[in-house]
PDB file of N, CA and C in Angstrom:
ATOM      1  N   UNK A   1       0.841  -1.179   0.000  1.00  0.00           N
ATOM      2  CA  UNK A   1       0.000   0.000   0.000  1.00  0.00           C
ATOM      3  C   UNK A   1       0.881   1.236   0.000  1.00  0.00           C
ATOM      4  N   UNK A   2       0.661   1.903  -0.922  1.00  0.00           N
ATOM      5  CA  UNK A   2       1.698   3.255  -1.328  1.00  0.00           C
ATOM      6  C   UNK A   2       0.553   4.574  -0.607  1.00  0.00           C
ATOM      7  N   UNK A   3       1.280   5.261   0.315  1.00  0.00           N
ATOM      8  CA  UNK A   3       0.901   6.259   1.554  1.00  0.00           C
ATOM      9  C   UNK A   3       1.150   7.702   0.403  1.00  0.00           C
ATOM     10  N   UNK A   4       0.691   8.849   1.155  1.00  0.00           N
ATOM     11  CA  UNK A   4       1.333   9.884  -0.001  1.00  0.00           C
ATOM     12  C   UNK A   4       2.671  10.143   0.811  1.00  0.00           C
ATOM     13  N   UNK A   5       3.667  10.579  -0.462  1.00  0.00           N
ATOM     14  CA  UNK A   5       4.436  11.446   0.017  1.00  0.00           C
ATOM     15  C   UNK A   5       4.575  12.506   1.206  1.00  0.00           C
ATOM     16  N   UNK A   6       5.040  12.348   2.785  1.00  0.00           N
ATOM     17  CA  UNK A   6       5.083  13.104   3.453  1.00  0.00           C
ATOM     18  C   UNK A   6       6.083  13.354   4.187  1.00  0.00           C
ATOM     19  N   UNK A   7       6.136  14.679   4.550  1.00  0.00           N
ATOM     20  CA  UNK A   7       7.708  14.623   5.316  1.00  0.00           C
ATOM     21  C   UNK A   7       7.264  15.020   6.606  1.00  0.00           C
ATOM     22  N   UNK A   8       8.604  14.371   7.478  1.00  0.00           N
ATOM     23  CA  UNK A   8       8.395  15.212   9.451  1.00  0.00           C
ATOM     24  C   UNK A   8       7.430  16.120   9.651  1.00  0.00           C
ATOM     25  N   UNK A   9       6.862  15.869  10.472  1.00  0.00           N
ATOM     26  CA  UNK A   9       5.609  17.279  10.703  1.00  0.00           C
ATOM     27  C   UNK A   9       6.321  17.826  12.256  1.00  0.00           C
ATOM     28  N   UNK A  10       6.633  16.908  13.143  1.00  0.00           N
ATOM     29  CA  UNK A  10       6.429  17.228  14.702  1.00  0.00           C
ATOM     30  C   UNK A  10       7.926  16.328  15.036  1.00  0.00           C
ATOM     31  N   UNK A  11       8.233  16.730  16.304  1.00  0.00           N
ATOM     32  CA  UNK A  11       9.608  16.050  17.043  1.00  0.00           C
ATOM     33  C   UNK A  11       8.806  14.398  17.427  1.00  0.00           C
ATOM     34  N   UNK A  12       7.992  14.161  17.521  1.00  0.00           N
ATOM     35  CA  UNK A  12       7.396  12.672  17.556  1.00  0.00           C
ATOM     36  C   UNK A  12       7.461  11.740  16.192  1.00  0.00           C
ATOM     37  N   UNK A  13       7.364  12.360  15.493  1.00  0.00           N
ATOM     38  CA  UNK A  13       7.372  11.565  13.628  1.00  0.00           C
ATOM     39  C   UNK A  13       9.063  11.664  13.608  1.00  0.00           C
ATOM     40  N   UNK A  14       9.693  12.650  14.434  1.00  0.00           N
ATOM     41  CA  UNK A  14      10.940  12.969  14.173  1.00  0.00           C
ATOM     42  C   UNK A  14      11.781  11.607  15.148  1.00  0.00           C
ATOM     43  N   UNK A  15      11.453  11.505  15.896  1.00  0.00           N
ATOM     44  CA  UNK A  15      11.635  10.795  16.900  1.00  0.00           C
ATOM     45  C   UNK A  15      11.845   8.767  16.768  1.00  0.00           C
ATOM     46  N   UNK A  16      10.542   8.972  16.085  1.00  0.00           N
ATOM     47  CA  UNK A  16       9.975   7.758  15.326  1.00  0.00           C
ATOM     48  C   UNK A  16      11.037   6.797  14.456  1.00  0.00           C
ATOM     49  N   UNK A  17      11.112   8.040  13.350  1.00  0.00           N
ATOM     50  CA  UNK A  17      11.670   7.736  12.085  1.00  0.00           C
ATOM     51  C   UNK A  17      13.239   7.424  12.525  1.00  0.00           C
ATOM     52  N   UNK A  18      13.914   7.997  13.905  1.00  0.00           N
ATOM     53  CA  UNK A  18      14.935   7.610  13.809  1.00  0.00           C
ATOM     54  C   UNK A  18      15.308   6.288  14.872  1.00  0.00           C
ATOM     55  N   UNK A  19      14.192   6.040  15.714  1.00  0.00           N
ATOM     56  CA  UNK A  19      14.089   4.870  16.407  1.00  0.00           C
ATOM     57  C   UNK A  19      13.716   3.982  14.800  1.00  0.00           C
ATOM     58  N   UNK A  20      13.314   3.991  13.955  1.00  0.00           N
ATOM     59  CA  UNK A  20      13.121   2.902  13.048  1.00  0.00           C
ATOM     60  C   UNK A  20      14.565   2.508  12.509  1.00  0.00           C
ATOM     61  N   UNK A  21      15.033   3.757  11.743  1.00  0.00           N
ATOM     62  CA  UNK A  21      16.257   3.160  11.364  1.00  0.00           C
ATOM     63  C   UNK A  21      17.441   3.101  11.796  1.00  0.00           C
ATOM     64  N   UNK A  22      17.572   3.425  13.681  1.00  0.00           N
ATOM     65  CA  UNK A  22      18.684   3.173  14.440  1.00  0.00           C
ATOM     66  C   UNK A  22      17.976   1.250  15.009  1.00  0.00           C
ATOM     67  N   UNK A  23      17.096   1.108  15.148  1.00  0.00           N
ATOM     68  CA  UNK A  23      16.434  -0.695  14.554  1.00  0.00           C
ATOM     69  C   UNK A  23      16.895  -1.451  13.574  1.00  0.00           C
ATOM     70  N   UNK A  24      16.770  -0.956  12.418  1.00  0.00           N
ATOM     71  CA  UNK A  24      17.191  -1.403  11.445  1.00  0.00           C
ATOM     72  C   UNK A  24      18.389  -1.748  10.777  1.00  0.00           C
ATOM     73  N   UNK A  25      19.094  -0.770  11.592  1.00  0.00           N
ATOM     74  CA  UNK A  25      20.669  -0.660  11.182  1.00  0.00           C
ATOM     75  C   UNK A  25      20.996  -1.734  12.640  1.00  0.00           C
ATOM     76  N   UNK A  26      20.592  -1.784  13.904  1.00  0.00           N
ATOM     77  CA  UNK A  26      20.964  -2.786  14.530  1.00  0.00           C
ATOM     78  C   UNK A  26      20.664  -3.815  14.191  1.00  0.00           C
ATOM     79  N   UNK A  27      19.187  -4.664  13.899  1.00  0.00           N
ATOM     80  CA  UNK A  27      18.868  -5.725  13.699  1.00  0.00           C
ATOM     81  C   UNK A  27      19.639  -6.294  12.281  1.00  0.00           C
ATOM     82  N   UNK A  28      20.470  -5.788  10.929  1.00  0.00           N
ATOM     83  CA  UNK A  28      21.046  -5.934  10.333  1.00  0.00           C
ATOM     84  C   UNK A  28      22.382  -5.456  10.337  1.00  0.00           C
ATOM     85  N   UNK A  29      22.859  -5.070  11.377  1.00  0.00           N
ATOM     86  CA  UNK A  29      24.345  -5.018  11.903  1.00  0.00           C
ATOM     87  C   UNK A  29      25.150  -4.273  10.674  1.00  0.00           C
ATOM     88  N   UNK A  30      24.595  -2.955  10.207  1.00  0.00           N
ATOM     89  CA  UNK A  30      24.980  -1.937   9.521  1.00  0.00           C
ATOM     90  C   UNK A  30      25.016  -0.746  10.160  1.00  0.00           C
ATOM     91  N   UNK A  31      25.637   0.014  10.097  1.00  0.00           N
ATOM     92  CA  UNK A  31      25.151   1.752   9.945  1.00  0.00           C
ATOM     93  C   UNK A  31      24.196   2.215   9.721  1.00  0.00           C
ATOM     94  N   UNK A  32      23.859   3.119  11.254  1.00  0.00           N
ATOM     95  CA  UNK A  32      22.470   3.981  10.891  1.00  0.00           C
ATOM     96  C   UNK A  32      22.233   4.561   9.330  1.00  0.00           C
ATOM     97  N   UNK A  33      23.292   4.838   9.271  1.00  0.00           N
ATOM     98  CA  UNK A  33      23.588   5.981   7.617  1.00  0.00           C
ATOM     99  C   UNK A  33      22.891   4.867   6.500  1.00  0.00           C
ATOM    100  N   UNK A  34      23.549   3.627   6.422  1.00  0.00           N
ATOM    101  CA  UNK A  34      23.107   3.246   5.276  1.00  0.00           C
ATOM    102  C   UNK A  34      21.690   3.052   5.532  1.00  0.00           C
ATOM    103  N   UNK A  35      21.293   2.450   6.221  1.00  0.00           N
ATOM    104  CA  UNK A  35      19.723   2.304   6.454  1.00  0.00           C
ATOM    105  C   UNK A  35      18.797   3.727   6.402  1.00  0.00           C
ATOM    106  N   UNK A  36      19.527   4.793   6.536  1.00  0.00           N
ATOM    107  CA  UNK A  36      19.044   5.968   5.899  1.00  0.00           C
ATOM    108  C   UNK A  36      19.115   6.164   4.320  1.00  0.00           C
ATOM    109  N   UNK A  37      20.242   6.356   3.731  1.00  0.00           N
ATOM    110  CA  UNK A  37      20.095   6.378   2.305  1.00  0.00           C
ATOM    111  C   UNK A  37      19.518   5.118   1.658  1.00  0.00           C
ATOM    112  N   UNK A  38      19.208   4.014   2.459  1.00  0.00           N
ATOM    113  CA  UNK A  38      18.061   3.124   1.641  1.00  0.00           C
ATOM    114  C   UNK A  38      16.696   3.579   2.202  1.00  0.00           C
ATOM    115  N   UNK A  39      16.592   4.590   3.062  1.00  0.00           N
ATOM    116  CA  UNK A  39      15.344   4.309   3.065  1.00  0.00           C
ATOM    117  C   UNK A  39      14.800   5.594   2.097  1.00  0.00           C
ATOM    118  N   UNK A  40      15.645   6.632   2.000  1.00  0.00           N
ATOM    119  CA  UNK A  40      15.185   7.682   1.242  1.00  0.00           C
ATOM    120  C   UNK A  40      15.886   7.801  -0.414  1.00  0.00           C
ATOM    121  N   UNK A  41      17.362   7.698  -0.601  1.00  0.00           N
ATOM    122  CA  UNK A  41      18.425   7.392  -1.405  1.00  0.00           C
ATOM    123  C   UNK A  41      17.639   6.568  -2.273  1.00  0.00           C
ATOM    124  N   UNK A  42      17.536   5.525  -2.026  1.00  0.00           N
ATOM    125  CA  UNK A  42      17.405   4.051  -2.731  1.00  0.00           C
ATOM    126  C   UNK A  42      15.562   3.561  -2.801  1.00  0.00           C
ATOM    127  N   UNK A  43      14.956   4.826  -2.169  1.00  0.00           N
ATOM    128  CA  UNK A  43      13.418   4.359  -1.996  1.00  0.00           C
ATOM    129  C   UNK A  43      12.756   5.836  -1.206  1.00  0.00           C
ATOM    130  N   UNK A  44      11.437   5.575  -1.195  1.00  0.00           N
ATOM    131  CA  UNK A  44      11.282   6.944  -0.755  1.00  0.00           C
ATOM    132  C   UNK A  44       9.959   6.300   0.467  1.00  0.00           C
ATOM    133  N   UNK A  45      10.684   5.132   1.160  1.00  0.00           N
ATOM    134  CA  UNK A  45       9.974   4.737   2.371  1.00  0.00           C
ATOM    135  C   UNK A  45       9.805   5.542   3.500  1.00  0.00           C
ATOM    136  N   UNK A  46      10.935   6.071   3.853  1.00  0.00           N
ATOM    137  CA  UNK A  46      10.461   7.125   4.686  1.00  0.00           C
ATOM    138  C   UNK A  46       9.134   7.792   4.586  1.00  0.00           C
ATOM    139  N   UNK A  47       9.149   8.544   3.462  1.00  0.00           N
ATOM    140  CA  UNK A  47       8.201   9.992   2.996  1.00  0.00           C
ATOM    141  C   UNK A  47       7.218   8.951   2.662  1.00  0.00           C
ATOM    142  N   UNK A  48       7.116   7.515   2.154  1.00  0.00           N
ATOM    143  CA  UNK A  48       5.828   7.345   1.847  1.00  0.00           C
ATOM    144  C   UNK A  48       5.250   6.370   2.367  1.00  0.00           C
ATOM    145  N   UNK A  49       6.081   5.424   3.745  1.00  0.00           N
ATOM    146  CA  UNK A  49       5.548   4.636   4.665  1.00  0.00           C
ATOM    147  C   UNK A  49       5.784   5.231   6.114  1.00  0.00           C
ATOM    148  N   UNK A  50       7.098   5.028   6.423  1.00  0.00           N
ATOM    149  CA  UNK A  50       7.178   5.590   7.999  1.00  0.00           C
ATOM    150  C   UNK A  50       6.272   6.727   8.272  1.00  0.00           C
ATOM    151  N   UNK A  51       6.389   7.575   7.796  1.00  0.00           N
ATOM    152  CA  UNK A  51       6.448   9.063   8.466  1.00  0.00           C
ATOM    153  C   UNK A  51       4.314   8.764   8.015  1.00  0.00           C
ATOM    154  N   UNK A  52       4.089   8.895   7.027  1.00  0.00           N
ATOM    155  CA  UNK A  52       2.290   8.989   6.695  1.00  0.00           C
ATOM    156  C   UNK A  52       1.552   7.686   7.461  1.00  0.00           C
ATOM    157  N   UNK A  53       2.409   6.729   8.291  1.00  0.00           N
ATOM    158  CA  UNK A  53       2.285   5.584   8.904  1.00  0.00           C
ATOM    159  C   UNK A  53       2.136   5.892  10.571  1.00  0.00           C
ATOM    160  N   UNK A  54       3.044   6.961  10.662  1.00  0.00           N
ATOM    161  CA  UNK A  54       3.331   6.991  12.153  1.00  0.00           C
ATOM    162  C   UNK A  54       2.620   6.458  13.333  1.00  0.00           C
ATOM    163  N   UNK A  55       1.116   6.997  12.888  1.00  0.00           N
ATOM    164  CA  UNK A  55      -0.406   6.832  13.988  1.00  0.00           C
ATOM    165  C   UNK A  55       0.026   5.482  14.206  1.00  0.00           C
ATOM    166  N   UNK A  56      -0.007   4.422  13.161  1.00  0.00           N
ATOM    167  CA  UNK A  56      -0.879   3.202  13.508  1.00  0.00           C
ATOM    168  C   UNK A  56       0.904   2.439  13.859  1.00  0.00           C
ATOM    169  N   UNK A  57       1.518   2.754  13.211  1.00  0.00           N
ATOM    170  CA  UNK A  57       3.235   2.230  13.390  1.00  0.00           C
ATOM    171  C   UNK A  57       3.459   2.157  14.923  1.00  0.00           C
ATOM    172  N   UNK A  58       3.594   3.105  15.212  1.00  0.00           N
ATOM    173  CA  UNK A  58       3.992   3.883  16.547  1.00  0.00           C
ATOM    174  C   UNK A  58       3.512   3.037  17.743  1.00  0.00           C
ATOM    175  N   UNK A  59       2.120   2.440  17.395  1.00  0.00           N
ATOM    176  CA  UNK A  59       1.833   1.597  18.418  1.00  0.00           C
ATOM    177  C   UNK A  59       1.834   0.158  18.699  1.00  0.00           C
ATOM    178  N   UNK A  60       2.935  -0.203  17.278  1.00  0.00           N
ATOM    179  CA  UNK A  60       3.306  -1.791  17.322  1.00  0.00           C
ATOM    180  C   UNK A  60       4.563  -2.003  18.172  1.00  0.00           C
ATOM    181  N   UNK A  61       4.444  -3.040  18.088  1.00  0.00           N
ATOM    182  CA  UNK A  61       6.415  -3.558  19.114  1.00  0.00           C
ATOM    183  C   UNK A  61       6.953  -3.026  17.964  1.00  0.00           C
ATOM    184  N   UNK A  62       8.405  -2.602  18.585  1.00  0.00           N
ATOM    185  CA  UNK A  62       9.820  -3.007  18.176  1.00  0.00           C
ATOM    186  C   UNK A  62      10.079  -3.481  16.873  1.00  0.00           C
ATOM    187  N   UNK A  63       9.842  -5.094  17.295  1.00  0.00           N
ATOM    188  CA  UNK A  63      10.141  -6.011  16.409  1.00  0.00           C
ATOM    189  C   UNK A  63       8.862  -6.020  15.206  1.00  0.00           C
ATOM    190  N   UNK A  64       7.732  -5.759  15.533  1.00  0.00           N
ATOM    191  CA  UNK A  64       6.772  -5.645  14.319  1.00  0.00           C
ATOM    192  C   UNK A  64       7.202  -4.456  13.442  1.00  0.00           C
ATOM    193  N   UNK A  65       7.698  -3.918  13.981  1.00  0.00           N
ATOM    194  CA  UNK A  65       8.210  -2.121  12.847  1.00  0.00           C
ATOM    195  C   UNK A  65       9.029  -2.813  12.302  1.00  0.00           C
ATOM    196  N   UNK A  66       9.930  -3.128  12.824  1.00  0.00           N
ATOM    197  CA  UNK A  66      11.481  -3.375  12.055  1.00  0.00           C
ATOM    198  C   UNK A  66      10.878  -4.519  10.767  1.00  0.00           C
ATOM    199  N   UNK A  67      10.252  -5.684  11.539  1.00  0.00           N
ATOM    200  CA  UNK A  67       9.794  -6.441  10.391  1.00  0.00           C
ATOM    201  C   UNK A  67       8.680  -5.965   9.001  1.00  0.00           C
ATOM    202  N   UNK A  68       8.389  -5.631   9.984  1.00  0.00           N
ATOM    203  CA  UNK A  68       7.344  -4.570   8.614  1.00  0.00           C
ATOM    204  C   UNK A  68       8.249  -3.976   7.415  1.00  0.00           C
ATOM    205  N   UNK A  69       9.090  -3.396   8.283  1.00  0.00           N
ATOM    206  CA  UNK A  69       9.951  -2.268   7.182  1.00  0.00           C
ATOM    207  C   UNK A  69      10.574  -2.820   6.508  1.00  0.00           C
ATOM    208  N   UNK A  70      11.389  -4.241   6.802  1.00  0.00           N
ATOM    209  CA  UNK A  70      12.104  -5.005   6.299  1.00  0.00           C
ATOM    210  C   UNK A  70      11.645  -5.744   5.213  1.00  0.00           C
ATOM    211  N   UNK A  71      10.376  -6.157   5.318  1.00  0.00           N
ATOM    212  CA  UNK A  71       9.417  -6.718   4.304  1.00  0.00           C
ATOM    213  C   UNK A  71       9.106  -5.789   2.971  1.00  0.00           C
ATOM    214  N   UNK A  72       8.650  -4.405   3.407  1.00  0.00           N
ATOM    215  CA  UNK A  72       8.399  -3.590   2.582  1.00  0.00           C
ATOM    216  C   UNK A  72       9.479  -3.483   1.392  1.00  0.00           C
ATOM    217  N   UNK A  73      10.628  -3.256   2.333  1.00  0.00           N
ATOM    218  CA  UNK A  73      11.902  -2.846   1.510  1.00  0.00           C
ATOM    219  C   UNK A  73      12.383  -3.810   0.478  1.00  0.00           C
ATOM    220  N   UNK A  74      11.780  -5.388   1.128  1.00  0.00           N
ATOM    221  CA  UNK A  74      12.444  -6.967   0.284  1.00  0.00           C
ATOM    222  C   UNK A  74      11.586  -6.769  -1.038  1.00  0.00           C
ATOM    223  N   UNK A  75      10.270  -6.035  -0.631  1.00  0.00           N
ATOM    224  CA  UNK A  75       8.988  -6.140  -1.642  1.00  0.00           C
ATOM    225  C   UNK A  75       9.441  -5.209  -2.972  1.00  0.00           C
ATOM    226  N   UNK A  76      10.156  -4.203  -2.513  1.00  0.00           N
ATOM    227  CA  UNK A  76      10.883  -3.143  -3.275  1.00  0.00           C
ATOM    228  C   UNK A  76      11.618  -3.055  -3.723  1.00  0.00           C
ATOM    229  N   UNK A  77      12.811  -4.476  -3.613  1.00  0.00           N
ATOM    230  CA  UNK A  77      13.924  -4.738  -3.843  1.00  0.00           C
ATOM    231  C   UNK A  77      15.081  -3.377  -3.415  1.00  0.00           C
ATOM    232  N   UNK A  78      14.782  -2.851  -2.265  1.00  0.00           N
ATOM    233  CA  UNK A  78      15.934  -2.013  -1.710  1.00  0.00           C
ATOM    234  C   UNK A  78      16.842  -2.544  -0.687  1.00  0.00           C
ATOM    235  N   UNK A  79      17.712  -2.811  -1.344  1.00  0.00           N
ATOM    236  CA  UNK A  79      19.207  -3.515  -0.625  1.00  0.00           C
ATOM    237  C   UNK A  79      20.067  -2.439  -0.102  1.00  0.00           C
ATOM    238  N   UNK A  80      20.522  -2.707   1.232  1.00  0.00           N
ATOM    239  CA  UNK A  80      21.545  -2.087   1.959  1.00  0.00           C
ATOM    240  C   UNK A  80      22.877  -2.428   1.683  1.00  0.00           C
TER     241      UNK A  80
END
């Protein structure tokens, strides 16, 4: 499901977005950085899942975000 394009609104979406990909970069034992330029660089998940996602994201575990995102990204073919 493709979200619209949105960017940071508030220090909570701000907050969010970087608990996702300081997750992501741990649970795949990379750099925050690269898990940033794949998520925006290489895809525009940020602006069009995380951030227009936040409400309903925000209130899963941990491990359901990270897997979510991880799925999305396999679905997208965006490699770190």
């Amino acid at each position: 499901m493709q979200m619209p394009n949105q960017s940071i609104q508030n220090i909570e979406e701000l907050e969010f977005a970087i608990f996702c990909i300081e997750n992501i970069a741990a649970k795949l034992g990379v750099g925050a950085e690269k898990v940033y330029n794949a998520l925006t660089e290489k895809s525009n998940i940020l602006k069009e899942y995380i951030v227009p996602g936040y409400d309903v994201l925000h209130t899963q575990g941990k491990e359901y975000i990270v897997e979510d995102i991880l799925g999305l990204m396999q679905e997208r073919g965006v490699e770190i």
